[in-house]
PDB file of N, CA and C in Angstrom:
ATOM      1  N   UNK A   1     -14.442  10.636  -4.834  1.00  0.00           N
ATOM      2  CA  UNK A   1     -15.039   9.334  -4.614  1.00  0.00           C
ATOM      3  C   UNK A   1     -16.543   9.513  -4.445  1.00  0.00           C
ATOM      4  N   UNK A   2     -17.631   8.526  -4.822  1.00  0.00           N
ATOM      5  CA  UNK A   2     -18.705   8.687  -4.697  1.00  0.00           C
ATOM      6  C   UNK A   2     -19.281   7.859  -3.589  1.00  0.00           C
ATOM      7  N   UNK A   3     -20.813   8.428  -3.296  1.00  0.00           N
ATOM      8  CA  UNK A   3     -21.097   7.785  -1.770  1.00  0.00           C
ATOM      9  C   UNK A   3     -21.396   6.563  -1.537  1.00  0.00           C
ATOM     10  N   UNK A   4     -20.261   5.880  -2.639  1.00  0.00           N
ATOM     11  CA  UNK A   4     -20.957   4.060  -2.279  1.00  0.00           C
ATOM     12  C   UNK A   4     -20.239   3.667  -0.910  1.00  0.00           C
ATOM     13  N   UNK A   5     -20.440   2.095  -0.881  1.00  0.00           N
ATOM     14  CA  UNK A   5     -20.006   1.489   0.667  1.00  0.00           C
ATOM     15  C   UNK A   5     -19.167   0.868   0.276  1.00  0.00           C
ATOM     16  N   UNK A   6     -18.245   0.993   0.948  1.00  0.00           N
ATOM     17  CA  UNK A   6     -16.918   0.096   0.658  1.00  0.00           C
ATOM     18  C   UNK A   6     -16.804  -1.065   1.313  1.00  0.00           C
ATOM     19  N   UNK A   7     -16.381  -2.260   0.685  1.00  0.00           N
ATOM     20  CA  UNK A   7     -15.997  -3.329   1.640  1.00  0.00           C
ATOM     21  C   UNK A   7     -14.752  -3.516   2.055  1.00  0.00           C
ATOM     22  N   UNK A   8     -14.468  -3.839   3.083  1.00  0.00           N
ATOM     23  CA  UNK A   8     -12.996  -3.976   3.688  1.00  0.00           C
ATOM     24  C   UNK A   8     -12.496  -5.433   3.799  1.00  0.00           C
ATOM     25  N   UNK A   9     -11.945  -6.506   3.535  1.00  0.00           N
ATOM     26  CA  UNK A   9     -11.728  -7.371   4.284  1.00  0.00           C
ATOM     27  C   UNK A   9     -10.373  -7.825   4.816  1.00  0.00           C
ATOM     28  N   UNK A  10      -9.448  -6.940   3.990  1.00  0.00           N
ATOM     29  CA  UNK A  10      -8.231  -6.927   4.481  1.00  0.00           C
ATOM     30  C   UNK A  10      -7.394  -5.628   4.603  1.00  0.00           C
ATOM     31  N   UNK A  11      -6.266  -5.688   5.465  1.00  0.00           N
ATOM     32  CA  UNK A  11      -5.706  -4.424   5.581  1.00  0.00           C
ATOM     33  C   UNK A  11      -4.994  -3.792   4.402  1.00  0.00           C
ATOM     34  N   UNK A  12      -4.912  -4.296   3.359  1.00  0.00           N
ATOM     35  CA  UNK A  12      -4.441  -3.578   2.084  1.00  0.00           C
ATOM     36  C   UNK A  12      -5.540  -2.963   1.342  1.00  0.00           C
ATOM     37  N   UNK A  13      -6.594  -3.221   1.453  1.00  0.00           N
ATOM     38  CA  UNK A  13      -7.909  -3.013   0.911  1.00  0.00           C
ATOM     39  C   UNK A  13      -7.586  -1.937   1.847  1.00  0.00           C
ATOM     40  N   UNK A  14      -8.202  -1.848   3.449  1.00  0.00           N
ATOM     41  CA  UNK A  14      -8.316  -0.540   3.765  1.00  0.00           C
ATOM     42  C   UNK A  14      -7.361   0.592   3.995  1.00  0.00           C
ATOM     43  N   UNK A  15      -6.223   0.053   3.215  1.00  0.00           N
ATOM     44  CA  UNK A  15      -4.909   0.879   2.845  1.00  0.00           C
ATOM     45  C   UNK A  15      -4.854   1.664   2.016  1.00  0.00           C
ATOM     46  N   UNK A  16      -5.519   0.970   0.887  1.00  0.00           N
ATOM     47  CA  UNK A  16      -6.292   1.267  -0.631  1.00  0.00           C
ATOM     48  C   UNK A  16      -6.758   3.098  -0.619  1.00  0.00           C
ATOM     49  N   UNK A  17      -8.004   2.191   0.104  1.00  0.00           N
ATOM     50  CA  UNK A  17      -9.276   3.282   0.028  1.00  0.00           C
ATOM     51  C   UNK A  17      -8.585   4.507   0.869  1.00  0.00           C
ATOM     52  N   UNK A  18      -7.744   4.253   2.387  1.00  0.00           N
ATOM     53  CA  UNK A  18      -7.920   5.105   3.000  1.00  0.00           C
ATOM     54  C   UNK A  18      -6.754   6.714   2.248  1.00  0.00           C
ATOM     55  N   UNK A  19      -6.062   5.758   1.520  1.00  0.00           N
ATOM     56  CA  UNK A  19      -5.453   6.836   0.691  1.00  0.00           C
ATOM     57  C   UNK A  19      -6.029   8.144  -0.286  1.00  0.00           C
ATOM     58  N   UNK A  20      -7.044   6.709  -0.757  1.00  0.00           N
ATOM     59  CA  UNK A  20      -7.816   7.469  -1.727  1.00  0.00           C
ATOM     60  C   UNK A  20      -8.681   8.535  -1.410  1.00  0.00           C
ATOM     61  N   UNK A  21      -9.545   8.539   0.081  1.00  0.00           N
ATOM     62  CA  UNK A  21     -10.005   8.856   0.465  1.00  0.00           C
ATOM     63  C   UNK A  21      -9.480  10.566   1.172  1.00  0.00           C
ATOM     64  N   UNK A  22      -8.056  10.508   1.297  1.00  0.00           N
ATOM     65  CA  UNK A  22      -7.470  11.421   1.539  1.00  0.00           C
ATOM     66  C   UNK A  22      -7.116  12.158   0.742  1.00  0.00           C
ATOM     67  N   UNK A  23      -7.280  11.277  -0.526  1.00  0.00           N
ATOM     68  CA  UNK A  23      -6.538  12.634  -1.834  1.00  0.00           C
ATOM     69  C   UNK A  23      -7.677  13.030  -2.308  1.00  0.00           C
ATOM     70  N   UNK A  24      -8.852  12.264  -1.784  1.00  0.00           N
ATOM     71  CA  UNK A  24      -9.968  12.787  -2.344  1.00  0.00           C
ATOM     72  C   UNK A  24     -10.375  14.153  -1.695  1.00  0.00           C
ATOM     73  N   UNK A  25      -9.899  14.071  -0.365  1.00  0.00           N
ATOM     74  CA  UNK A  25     -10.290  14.955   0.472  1.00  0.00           C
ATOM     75  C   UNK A  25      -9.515  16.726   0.103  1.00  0.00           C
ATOM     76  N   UNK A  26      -8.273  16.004  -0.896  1.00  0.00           N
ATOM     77  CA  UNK A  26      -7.461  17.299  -1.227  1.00  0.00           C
ATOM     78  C   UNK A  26      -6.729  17.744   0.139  1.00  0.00           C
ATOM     79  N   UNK A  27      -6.074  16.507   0.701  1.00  0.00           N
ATOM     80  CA  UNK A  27      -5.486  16.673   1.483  1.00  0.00           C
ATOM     81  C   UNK A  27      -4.057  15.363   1.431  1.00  0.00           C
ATOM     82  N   UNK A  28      -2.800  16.099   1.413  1.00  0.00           N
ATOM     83  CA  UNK A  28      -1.513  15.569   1.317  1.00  0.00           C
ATOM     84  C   UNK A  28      -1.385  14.928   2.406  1.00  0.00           C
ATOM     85  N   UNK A  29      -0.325  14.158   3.046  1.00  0.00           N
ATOM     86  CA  UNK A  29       0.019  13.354   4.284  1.00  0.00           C
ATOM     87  C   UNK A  29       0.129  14.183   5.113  1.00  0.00           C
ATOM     88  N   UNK A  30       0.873  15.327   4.694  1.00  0.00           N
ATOM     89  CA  UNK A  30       1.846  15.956   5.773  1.00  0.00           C
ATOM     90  C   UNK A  30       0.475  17.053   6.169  1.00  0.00           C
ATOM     91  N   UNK A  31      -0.691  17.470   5.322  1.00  0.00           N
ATOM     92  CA  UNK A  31      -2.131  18.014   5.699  1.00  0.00           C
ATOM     93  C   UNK A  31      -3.059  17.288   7.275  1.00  0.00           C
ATOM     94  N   UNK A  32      -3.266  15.942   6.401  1.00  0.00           N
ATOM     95  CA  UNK A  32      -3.605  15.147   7.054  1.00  0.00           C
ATOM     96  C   UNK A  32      -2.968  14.951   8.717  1.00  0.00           C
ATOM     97  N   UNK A  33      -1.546  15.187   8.567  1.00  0.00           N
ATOM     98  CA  UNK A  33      -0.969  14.886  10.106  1.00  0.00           C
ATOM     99  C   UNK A  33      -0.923  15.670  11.020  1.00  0.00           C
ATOM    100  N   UNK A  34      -0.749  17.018  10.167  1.00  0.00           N
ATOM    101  CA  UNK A  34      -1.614  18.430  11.338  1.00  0.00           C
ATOM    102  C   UNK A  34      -2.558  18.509  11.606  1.00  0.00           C
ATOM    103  N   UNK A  35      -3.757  18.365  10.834  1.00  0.00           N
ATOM    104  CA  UNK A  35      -5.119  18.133  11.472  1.00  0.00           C
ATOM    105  C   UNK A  35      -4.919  16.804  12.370  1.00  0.00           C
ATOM    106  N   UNK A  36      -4.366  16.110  13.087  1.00  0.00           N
ATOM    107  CA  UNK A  36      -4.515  15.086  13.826  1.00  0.00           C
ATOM    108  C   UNK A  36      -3.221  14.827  14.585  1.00  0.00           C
ATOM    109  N   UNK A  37      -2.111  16.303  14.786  1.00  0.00           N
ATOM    110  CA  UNK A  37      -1.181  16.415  15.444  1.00  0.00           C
ATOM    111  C   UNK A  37      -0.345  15.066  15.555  1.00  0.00           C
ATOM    112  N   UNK A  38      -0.133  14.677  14.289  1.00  0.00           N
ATOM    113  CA  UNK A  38       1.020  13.504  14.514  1.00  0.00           C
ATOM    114  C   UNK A  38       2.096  14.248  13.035  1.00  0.00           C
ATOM    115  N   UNK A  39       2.812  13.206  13.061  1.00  0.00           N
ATOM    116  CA  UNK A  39       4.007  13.561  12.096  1.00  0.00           C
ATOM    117  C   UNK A  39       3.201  13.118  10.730  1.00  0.00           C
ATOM    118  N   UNK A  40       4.101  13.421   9.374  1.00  0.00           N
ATOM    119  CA  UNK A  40       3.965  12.933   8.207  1.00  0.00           C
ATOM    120  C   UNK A  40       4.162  11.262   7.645  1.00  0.00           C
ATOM    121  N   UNK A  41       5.135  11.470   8.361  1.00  0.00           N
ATOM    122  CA  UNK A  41       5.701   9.906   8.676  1.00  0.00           C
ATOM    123  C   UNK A  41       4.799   8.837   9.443  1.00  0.00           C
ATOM    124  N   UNK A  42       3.927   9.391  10.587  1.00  0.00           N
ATOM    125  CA  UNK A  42       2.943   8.565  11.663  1.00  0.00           C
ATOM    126  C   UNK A  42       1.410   8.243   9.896  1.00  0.00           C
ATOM    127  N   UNK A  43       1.262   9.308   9.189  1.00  0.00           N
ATOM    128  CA  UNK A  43       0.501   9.164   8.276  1.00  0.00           C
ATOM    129  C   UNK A  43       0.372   7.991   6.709  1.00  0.00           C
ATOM    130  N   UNK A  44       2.325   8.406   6.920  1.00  0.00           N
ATOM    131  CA  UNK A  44       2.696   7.056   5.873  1.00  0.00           C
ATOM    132  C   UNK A  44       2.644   5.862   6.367  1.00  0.00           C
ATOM    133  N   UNK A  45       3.215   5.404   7.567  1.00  0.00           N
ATOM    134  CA  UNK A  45       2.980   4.360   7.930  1.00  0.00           C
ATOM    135  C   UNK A  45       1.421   3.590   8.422  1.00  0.00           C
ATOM    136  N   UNK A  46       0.518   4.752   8.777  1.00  0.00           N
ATOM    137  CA  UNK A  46      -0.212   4.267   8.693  1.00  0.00           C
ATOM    138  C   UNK A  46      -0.939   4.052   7.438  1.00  0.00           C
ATOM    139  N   UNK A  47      -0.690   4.263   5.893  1.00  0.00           N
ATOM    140  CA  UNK A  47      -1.538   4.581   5.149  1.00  0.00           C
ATOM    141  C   UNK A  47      -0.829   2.662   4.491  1.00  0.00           C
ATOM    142  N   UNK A  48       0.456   2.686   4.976  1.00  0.00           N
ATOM    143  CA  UNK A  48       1.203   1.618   4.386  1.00  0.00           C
ATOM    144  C   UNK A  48       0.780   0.191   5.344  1.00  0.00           C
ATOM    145  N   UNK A  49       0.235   0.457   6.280  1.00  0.00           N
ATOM    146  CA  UNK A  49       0.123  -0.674   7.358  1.00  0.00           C
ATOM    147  C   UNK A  49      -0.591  -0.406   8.283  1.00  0.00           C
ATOM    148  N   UNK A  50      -2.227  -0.132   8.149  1.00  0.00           N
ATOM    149  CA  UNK A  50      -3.434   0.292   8.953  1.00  0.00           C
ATOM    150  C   UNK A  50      -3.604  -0.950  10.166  1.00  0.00           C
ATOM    151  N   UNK A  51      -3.081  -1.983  10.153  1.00  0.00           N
ATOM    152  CA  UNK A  51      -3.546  -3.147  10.827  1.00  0.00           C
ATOM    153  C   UNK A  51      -2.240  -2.691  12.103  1.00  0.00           C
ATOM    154  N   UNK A  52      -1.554  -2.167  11.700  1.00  0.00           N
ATOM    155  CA  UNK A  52      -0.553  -1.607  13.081  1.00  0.00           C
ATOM    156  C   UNK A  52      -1.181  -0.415  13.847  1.00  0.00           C
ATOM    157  N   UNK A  53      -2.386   0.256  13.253  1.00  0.00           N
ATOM    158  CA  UNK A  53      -2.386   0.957  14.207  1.00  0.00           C
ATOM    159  C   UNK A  53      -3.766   0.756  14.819  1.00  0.00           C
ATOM    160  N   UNK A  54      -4.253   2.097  16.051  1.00  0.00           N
ATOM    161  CA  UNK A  54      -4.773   1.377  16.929  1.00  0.00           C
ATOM    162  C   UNK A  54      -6.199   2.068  16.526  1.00  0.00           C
ATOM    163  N   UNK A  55      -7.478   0.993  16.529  1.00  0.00           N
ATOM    164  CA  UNK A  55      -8.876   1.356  16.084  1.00  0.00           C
ATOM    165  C   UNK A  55      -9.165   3.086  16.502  1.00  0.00           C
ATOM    166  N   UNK A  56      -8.954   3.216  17.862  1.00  0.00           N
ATOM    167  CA  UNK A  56      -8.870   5.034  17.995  1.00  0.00           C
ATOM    168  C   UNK A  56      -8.202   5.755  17.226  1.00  0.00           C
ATOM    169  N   UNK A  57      -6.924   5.329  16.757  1.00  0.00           N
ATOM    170  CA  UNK A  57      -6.121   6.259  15.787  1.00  0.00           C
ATOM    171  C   UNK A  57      -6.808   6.269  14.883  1.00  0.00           C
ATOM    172  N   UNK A  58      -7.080   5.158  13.988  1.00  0.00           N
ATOM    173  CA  UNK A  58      -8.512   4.922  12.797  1.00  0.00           C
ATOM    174  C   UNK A  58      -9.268   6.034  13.268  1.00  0.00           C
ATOM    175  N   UNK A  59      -9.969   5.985  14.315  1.00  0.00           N
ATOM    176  CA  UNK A  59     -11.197   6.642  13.659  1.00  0.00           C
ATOM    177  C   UNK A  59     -10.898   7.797  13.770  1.00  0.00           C
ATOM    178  N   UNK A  60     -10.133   8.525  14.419  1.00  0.00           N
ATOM    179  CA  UNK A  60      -9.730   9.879  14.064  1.00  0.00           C
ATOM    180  C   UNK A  60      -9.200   9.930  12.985  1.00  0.00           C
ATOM    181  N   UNK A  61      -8.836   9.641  12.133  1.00  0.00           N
ATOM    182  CA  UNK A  61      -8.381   9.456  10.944  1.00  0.00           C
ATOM    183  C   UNK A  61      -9.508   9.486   9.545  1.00  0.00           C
ATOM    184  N   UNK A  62     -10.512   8.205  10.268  1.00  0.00           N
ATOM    185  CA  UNK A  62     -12.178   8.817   9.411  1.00  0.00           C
ATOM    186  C   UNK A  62     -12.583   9.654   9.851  1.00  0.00           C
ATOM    187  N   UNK A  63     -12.981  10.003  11.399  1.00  0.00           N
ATOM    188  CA  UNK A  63     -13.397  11.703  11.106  1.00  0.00           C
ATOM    189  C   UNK A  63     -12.835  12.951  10.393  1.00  0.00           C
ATOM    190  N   UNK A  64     -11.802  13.157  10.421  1.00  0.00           N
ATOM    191  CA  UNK A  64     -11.024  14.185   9.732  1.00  0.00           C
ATOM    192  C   UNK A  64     -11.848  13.798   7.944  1.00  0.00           C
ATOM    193  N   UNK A  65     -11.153  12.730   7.579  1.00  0.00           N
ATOM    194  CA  UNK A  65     -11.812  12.414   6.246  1.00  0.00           C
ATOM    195  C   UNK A  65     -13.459  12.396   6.053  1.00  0.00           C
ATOM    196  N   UNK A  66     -14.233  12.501   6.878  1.00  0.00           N
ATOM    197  CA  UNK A  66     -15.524  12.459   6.885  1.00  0.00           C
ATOM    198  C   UNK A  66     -16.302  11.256   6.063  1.00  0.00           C
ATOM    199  N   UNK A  67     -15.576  10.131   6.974  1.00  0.00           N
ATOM    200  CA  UNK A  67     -16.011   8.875   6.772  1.00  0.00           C
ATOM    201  C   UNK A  67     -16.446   8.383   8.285  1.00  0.00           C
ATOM    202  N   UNK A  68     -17.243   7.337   8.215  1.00  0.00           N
ATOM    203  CA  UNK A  68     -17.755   6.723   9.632  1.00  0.00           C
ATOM    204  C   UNK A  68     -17.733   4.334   9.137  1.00  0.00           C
ATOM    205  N   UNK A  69     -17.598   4.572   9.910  1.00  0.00           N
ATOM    206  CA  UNK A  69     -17.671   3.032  10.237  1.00  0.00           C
ATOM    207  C   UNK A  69     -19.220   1.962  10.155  1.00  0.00           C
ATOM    208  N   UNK A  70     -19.417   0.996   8.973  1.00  0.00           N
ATOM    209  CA  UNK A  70     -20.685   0.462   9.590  1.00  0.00           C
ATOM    210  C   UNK A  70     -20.580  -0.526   9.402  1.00  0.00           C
ATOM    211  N   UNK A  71     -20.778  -1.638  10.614  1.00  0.00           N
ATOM    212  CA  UNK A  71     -20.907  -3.264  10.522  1.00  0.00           C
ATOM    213  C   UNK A  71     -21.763  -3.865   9.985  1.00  0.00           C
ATOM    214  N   UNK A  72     -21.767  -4.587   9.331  1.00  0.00           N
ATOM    215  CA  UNK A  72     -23.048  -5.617   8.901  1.00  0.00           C
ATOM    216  C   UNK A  72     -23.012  -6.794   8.934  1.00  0.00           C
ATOM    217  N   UNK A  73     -23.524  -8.129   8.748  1.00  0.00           N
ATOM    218  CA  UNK A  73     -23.119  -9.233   8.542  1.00  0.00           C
ATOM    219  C   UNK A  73     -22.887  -9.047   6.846  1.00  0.00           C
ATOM    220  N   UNK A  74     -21.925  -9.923   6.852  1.00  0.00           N
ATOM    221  CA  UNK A  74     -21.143 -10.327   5.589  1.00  0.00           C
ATOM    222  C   UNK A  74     -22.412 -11.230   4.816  1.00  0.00           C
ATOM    223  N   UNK A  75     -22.725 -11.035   3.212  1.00  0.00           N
ATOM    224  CA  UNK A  75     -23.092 -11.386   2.628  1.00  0.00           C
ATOM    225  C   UNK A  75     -22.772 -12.629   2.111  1.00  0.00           C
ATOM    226  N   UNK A  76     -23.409 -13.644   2.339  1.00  0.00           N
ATOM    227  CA  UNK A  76     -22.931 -15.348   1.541  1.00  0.00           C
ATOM    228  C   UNK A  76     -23.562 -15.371   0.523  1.00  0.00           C
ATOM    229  N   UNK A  77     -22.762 -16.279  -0.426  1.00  0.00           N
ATOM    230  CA  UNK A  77     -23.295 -16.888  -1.548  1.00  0.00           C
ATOM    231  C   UNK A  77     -24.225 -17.364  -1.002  1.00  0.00           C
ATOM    232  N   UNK A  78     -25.679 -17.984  -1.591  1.00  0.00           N
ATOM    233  CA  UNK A  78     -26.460 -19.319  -1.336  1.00  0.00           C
ATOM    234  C   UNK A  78     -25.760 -20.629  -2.071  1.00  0.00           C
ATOM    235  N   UNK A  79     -25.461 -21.333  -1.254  1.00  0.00           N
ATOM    236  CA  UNK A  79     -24.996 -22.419  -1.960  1.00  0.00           C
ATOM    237  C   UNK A  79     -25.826 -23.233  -3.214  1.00  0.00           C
ATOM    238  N   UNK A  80     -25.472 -23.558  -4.249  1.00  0.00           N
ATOM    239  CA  UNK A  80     -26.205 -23.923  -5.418  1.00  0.00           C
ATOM    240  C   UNK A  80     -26.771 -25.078  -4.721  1.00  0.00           C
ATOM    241  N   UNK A  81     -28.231 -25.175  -5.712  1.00  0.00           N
ATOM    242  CA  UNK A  81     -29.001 -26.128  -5.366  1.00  0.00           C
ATOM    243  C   UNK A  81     -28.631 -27.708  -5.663  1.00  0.00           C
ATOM    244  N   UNK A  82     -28.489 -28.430  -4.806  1.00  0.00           N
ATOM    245  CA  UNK A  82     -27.922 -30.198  -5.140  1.00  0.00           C
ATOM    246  C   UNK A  82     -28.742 -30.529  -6.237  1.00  0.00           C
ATOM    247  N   UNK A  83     -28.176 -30.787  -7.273  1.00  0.00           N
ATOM    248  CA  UNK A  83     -29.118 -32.099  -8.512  1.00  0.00           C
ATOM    249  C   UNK A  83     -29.013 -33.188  -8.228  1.00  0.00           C
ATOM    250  N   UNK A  84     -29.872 -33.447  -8.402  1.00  0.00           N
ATOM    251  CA  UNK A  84     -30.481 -34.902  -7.978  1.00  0.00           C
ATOM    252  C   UNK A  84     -29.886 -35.857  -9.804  1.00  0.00           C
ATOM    253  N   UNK A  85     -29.037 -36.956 -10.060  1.00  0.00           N
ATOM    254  CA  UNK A  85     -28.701 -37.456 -10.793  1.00  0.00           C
ATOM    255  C   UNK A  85     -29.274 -38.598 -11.424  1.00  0.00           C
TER     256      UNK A  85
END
């Protein structure tokens, strides 16, 4: 994966990436769950349903992957300009 920024706005999105992010890493589930002393299974479910688990589990989960977290405000359209008729 390359060093762009990802947007998240839902938990399948960051289900998506966080997979990707792990195979990017050249690391399998059952890799992934020893470096972070949980099961293989604690890895699938979270990879299948990130919104169940808990923001600390997350981020140990991006550190291992050597990802970090950054907030911003969300980008709006500008609403088109009114014509006048």
């Amino acid at each position: 994966m390359t060093a762009d920024n990802f947007v998240v706005r839902t938990p399948q999105q960051l289900s998506t990436l966080m997979r990707a992010f792990r195979k990017s890493a050249g690391l399998s589930q059952a890799e992934l769950a020893t470096r972070l002393g949980v099961s293989r299974q604690a890895i699938s479910a979270l990879e299948r349903e990130p919104q169940s688990a808990t923001f600390d589990r997350l981020m140990k989960v991006w550190a291992v992957l050597g990802l970090e977290v950054s907030l911003h405000p969300a980008v709006r359209k500008a609403a088109p300009p009114e014509q006048e008729w």
